[in-house]
C-alpha atoms as a PDB file:
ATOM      1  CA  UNK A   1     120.735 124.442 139.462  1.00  0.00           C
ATOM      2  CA  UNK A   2     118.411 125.841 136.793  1.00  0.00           C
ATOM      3  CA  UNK A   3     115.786 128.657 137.354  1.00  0.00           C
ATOM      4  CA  UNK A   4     112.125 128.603 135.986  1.00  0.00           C
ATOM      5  CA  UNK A   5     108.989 130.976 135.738  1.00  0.00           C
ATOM      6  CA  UNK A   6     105.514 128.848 134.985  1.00  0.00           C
ATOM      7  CA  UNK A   7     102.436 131.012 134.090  1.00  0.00           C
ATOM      8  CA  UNK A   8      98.907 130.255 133.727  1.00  0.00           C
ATOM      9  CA  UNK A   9      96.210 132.884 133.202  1.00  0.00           C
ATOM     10  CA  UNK A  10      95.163 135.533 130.514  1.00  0.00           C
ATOM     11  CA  UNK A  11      97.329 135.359 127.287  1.00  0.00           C
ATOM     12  CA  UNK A  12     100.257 138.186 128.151  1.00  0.00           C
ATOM     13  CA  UNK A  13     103.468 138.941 126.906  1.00  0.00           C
ATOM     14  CA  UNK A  14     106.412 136.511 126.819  1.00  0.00           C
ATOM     15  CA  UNK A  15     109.096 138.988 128.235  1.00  0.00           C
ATOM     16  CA  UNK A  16     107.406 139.343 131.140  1.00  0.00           C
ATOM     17  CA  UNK A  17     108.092 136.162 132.407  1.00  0.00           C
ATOM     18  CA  UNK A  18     111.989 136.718 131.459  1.00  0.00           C
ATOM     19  CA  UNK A  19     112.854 139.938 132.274  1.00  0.00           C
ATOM     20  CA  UNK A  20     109.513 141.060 134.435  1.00  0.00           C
ATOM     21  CA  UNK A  21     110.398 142.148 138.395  1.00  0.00           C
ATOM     22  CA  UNK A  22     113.279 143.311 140.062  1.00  0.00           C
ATOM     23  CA  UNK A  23     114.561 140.126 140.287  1.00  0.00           C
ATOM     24  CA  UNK A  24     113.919 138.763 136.942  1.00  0.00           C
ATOM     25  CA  UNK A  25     114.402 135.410 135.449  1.00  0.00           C
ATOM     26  CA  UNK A  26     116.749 137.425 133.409  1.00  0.00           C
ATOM     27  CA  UNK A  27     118.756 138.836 136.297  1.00  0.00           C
ATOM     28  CA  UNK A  28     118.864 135.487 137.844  1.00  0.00           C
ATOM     29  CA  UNK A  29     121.222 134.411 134.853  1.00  0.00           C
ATOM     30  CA  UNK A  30     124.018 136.114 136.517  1.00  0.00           C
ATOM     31  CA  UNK A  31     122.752 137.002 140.384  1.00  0.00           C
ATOM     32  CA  UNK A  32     120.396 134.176 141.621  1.00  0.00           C
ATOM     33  CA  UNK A  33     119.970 134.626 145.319  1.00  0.00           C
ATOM     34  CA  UNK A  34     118.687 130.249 146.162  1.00  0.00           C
ATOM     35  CA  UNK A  35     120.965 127.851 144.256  1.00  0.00           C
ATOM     36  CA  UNK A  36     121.862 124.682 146.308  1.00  0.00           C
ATOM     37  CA  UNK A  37     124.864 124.376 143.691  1.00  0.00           C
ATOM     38  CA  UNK A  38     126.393 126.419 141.446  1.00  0.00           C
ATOM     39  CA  UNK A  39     127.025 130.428 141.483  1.00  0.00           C
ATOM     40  CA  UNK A  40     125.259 131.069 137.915  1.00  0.00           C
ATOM     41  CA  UNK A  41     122.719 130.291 135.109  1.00  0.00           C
ATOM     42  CA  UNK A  42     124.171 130.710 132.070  1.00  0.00           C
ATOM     43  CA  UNK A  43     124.509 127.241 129.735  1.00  0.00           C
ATOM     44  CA  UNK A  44     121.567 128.471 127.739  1.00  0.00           C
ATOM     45  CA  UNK A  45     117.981 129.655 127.919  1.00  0.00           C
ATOM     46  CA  UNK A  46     114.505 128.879 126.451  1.00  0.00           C
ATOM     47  CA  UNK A  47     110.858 129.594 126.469  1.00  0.00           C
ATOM     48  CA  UNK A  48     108.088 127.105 125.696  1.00  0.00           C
ATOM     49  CA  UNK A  49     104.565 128.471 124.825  1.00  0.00           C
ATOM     50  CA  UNK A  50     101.006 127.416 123.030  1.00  0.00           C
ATOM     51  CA  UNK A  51      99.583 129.536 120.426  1.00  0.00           C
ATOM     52  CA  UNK A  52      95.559 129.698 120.967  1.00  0.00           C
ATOM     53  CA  UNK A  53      93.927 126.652 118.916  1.00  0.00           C
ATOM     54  CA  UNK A  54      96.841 124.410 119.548  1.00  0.00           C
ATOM     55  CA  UNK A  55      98.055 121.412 121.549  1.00  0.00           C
ATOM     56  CA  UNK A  56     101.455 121.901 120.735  1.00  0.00           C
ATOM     57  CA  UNK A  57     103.951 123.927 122.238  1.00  0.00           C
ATOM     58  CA  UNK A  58     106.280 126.058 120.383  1.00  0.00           C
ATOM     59  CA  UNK A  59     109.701 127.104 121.560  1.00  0.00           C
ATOM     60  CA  UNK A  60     112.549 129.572 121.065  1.00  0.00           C
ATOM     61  CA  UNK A  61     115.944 128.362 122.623  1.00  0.00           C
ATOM     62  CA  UNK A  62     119.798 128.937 122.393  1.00  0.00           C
ATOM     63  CA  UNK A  63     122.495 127.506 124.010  1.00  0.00           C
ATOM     64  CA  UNK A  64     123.862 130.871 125.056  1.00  0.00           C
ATOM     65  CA  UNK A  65     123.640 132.928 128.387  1.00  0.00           C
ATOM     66  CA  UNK A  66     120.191 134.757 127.823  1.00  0.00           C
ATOM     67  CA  UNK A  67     121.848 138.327 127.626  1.00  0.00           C
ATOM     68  CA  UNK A  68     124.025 137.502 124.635  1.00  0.00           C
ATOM     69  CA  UNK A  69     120.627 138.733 122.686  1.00  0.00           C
ATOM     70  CA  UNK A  70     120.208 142.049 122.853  1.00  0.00           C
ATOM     71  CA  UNK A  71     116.796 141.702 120.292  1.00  0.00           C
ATOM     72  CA  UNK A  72     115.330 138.980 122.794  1.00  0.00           C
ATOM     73  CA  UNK A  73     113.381 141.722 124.945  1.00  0.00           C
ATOM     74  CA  UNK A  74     111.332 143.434 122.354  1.00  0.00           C
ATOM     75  CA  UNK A  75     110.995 140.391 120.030  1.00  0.00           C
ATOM     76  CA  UNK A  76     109.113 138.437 123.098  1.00  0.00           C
ATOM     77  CA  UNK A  77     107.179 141.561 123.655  1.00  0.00           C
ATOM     78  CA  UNK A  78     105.550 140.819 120.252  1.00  0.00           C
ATOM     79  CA  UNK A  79     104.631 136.872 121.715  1.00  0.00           C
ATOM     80  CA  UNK A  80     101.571 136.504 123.913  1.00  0.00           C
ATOM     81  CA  UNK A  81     100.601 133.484 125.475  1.00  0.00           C
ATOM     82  CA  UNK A  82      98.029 132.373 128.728  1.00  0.00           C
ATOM     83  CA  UNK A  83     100.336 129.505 129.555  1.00  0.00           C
ATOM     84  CA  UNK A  84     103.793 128.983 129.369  1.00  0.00           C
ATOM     85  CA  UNK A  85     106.967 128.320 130.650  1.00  0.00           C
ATOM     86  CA  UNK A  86     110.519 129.748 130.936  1.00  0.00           C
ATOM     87  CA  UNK A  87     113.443 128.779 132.150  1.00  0.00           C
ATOM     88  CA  UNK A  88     117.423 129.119 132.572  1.00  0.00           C
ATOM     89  CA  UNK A  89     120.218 126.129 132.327  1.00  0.00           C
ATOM     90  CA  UNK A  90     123.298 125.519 135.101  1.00  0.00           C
ATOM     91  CA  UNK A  91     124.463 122.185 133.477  1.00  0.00           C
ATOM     92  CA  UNK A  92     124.512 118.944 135.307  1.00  0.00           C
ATOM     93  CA  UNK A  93     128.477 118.444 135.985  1.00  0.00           C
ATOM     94  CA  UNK A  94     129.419 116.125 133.233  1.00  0.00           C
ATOM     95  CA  UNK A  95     126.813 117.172 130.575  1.00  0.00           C
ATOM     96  CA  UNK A  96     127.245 118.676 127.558  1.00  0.00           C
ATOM     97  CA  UNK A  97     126.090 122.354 127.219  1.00  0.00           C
ATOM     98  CA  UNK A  98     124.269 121.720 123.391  1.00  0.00           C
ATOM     99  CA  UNK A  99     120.388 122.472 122.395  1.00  0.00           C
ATOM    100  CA  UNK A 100     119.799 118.375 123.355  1.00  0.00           C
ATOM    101  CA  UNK A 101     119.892 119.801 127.090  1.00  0.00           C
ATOM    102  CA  UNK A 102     118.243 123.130 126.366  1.00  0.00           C
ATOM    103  CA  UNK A 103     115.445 123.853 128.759  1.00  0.00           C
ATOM    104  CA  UNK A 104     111.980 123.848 128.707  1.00  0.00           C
ATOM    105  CA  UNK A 105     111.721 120.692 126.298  1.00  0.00           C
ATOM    106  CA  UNK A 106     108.702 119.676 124.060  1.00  0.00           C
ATOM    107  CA  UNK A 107     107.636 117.048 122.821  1.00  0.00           C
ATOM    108  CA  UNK A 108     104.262 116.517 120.895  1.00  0.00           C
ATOM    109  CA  UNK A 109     101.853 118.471 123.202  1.00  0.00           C
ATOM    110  CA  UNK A 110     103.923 118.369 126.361  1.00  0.00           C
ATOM    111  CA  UNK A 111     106.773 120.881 127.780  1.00  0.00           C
ATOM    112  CA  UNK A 112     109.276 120.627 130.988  1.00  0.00           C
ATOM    113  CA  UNK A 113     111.407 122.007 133.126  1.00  0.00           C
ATOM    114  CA  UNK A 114     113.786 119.945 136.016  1.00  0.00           C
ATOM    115  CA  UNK A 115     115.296 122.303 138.282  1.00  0.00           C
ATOM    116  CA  UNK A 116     117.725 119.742 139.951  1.00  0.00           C
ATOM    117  CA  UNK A 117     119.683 116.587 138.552  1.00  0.00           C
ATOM    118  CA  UNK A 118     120.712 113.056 138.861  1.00  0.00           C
ATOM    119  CA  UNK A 119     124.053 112.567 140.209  1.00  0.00           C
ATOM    120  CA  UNK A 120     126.661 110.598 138.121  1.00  0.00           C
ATOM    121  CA  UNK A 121     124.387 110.713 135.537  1.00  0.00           C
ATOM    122  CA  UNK A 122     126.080 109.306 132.650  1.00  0.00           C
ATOM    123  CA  UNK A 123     128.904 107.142 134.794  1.00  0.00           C
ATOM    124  CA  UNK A 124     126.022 105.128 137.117  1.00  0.00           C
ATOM    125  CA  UNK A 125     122.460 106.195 136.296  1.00  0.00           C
ATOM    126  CA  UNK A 126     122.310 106.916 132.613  1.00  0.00           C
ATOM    127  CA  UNK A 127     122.025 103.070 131.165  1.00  0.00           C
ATOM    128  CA  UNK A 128     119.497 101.647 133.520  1.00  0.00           C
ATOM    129  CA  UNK A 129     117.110 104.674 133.767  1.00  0.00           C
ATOM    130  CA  UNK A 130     116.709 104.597 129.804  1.00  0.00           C
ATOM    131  CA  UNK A 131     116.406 101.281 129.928  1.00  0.00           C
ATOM    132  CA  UNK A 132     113.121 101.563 131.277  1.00  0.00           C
ATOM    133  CA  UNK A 133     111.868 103.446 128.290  1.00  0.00           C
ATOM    134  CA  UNK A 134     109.968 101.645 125.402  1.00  0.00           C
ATOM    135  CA  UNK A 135     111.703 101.571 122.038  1.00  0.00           C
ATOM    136  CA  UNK A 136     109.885 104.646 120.073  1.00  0.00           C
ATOM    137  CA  UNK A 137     110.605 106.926 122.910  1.00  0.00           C
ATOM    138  CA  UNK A 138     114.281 106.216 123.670  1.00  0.00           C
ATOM    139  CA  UNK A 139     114.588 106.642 119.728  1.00  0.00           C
ATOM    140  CA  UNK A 140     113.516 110.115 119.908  1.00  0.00           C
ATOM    141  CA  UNK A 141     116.236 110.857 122.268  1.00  0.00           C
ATOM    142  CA  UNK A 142     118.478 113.882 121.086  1.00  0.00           C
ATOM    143  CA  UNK A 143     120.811 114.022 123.589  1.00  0.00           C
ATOM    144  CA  UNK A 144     122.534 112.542 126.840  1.00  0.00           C
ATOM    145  CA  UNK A 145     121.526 114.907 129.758  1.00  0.00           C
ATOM    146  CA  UNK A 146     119.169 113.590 132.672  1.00  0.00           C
ATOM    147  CA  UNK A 147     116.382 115.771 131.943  1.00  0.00           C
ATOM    148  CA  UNK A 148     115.675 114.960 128.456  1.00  0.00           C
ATOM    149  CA  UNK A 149     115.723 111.218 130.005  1.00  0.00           C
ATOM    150  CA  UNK A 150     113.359 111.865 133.099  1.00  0.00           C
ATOM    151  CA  UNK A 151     111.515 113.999 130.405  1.00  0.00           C
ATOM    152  CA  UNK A 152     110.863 111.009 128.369  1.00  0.00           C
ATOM    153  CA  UNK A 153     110.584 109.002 131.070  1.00  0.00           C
ATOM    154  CA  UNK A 154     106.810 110.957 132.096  1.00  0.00           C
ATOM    155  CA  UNK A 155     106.236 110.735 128.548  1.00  0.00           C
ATOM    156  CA  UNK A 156     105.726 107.082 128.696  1.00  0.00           C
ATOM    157  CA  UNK A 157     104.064 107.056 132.203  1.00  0.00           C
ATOM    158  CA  UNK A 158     101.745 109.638 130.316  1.00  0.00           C
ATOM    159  CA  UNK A 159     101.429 107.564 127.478  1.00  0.00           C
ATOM    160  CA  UNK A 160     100.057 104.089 129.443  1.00  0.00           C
ATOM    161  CA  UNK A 161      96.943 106.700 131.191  1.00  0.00           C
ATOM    162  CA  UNK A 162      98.807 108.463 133.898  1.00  0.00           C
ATOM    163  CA  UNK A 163      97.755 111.683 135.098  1.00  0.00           C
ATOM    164  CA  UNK A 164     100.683 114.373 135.226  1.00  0.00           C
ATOM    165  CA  UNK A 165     101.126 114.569 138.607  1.00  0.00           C
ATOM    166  CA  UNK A 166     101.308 110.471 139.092  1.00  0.00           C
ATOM    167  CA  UNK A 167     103.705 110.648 135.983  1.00  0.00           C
ATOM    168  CA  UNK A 168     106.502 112.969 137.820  1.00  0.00           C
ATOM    169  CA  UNK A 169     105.883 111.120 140.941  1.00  0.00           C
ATOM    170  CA  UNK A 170     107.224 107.512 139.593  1.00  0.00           C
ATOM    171  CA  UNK A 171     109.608 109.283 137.484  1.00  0.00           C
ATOM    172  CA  UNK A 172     111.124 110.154 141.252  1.00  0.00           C
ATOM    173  CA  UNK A 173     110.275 106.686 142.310  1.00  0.00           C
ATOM    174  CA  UNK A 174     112.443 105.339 139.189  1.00  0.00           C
ATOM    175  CA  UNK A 175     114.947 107.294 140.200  1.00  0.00           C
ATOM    176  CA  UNK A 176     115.156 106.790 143.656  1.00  0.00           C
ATOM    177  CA  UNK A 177     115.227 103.252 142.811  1.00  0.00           C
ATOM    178  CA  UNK A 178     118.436 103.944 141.536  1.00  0.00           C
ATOM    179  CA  UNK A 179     120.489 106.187 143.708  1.00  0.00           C
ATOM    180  CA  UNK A 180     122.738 104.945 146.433  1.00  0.00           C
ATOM    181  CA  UNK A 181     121.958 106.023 150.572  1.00  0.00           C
ATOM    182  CA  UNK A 182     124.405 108.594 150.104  1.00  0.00           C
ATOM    183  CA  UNK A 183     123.363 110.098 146.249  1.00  0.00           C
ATOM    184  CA  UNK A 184     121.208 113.060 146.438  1.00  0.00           C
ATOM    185  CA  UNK A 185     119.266 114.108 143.650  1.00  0.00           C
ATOM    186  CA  UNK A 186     116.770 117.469 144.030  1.00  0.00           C
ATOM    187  CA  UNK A 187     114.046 116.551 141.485  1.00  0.00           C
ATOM    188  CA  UNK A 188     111.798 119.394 140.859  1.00  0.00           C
ATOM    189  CA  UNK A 189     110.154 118.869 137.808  1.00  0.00           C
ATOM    190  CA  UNK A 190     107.463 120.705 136.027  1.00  0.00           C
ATOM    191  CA  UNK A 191     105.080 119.419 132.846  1.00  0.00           C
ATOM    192  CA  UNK A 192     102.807 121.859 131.426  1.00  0.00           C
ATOM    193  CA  UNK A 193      99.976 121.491 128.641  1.00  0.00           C
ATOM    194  CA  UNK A 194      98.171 123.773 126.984  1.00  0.00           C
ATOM    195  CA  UNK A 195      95.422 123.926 129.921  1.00  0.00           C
ATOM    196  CA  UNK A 196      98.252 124.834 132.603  1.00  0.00           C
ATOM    197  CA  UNK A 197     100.859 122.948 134.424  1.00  0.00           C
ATOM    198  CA  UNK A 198     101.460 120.413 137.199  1.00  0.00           C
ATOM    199  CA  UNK A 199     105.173 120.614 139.123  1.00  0.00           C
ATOM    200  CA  UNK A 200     106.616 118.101 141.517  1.00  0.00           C
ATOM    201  CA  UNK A 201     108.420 119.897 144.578  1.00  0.00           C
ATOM    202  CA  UNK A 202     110.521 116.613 146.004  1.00  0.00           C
ATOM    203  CA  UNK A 203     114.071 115.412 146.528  1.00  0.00           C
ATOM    204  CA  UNK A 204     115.564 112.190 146.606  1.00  0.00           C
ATOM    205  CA  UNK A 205     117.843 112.161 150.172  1.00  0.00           C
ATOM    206  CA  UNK A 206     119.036 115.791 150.454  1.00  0.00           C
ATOM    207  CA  UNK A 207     117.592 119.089 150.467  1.00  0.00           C
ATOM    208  CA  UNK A 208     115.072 120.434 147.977  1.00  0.00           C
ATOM    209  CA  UNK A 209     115.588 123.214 145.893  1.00  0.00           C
ATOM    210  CA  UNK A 210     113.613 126.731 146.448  1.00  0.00           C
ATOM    211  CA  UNK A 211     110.412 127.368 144.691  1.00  0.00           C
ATOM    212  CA  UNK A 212     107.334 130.113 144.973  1.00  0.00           C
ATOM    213  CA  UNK A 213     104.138 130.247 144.197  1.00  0.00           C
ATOM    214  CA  UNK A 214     101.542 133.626 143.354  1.00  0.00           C
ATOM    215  CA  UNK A 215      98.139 134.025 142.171  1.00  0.00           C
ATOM    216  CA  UNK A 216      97.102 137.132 141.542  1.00  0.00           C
ATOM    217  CA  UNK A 217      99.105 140.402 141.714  1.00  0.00           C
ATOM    218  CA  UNK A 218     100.809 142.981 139.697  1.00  0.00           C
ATOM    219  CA  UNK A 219     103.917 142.553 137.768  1.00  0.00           C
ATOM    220  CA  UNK A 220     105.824 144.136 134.871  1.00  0.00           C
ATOM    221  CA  UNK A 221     102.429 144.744 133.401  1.00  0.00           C
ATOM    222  CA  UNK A 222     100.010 143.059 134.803  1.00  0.00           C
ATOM    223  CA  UNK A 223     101.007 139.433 133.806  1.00  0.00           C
ATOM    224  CA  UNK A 224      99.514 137.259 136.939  1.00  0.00           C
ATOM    225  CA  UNK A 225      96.695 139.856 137.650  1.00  0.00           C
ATOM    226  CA  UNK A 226      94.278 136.937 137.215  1.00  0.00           C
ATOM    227  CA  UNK A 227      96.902 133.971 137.061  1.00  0.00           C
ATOM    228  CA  UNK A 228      99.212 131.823 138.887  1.00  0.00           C
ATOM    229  CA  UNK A 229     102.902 132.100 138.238  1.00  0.00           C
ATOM    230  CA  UNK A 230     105.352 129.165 139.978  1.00  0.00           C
ATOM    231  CA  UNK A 231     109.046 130.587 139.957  1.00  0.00           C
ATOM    232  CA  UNK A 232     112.321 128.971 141.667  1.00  0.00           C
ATOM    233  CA  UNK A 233     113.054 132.483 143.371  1.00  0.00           C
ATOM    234  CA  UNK A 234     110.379 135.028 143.837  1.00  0.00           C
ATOM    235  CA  UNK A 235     110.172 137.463 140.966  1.00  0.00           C
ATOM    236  CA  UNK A 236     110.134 140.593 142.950  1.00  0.00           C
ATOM    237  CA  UNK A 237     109.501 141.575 146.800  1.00  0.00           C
ATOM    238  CA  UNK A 238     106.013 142.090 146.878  1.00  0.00           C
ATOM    239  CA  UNK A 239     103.551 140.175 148.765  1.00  0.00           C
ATOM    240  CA  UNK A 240     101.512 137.538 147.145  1.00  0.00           C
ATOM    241  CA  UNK A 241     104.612 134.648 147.036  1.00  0.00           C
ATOM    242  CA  UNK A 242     104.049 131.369 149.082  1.00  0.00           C
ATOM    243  CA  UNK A 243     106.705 129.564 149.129  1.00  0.00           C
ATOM    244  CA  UNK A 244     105.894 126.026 148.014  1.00  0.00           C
ATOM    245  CA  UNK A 245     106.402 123.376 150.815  1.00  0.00           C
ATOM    246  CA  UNK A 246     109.090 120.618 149.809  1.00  0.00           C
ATOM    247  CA  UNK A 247     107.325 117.449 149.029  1.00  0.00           C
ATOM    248  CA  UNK A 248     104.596 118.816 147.702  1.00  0.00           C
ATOM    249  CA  UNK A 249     102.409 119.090 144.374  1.00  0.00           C
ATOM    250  CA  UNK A 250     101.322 121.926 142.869  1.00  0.00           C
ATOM    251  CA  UNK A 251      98.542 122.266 139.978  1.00  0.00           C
ATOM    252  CA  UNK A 252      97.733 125.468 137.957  1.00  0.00           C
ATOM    253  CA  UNK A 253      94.856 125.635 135.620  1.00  0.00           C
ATOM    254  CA  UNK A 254      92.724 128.222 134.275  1.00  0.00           C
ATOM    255  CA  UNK A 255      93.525 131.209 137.042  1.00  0.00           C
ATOM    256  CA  UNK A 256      93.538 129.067 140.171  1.00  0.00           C
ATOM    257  CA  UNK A 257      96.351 126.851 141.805  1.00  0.00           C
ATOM    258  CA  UNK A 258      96.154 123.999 144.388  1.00  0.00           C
ATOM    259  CA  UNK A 259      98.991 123.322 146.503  1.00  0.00           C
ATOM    260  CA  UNK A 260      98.773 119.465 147.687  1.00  0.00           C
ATOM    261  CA  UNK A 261     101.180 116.992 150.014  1.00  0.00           C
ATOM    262  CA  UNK A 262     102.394 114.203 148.339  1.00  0.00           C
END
């Protein structure tokens, strides 16, 4: 499984959301304490931000566990940003570990994050999921991993007038189309704009990953003191975290958040 760390508030520093708590994204690389699967997080890192006055994310990335780069604290001390996200890769079994799978991913003004996967990807699911996508987006596809697909795959639900929220939720749909009675797939997915994010909390027949929500709050500087910050494991042990209930929807923008059932 991957880990993430969503913020939404007053512009702050990037390295808080990697290596802010006690139990930072960054320590999560090599001790997370919720995976379903896997013991580590360390096929590669990325953060995805928006620079004030634009609709288009930027992103720094390597296919490397994120402690390889010893520069990587200070030089995202120098970034601000009052939305962004963050987030560390476990690979899909059968994936390549290359930049194509490197999470968050942008495209044009969009970012995402799926904390989960698609079973048997690329032997049963692969084919028939793109096949759903129109011709200019299934051109722009870099790589072969799941999320890039289910990635594009809200891009065109976005693209025909769908709100975020109603694009994860039939990217689920299209895959739950797919899967067999017995293939599991957690699907926690989150797409962020400039103006905050929207995540989908859901599963496809098995369990659903872990995931937190806090607004408000002190940490590593200040950085959700009037925001909302959405991580797979909580951050740190102070109060404030609600854990987000599976099935659920959860919308950040401006400093407030709104947790609703699907």
């Amino acid at each position: 499984m991957c880990r993430l760390v969503a913020y939404r508030g007053s512009p702050a520093p990037l390295a808080r959301l990697v290596f802010g708590g006690s139990h930072s994204l960054y320590r999560q690389s090599w001790a997370p304490g919720e995976l379903l699967s896997g013991s580590v997080n360390v096929d590669g890192w990325g953060v995805s931000w928006w620079v004030p006055g634009s609709d288009r994310p930027v992103r720094l990335a390597r296919a490397e566990p994120v402690w390889f780069d010893a520069d990587l604290p200070r030089l995202l001390e120098t970034l601000a940003a009052g939305c962004a996200l963050a987030a560390l890769r476990n690979t899909t079994p059968g994936l390549p570990v290359d930049r194509s799978g490197l999470l968050p991913m942008n495209r044009d003004r969009w970012a995402f994050v799926l904390n989960g996967y698609v079973p048997a990807f690329r032997a049963r699911h692969m084919r028939r999921l793109r096949a759903e996508l129109p011709d200019a987006l299934y051109a722009r596809l870099e790589g072969v991993s799941d999320a890039e697909t289910l990635f594009h795959l809200a891009l065109a639900s976005l693209a025909e007038g769908a709100a975020p929220a109603a694009a994860l939720v039939h990217v689920r749909d299209m895959v739950a189309a797919q899967l067999g009675p017995r293939e599991a797939a957690p699907m926690t997915m989150v797409l962020s704009g400039a103006d905050g994010f929207t995540a989908l909390h859901t599963s496809v027949n098995g369990d659903v990953n872990s995931l937190y929500v806090r607004e408000g709050g002190e940490l590593a500087g200040d950085l959700a003191n009037d925001g909302v910050l959405l991580a797979s494991e909580r951050l740190d042990d102070s109060e404030g975290w609600e854990r987000v209930p599976p099935h659920s929807i959860v919308h950040a923008t401006g400093g407030a958040c709104e947790i609703v059932p699907l």
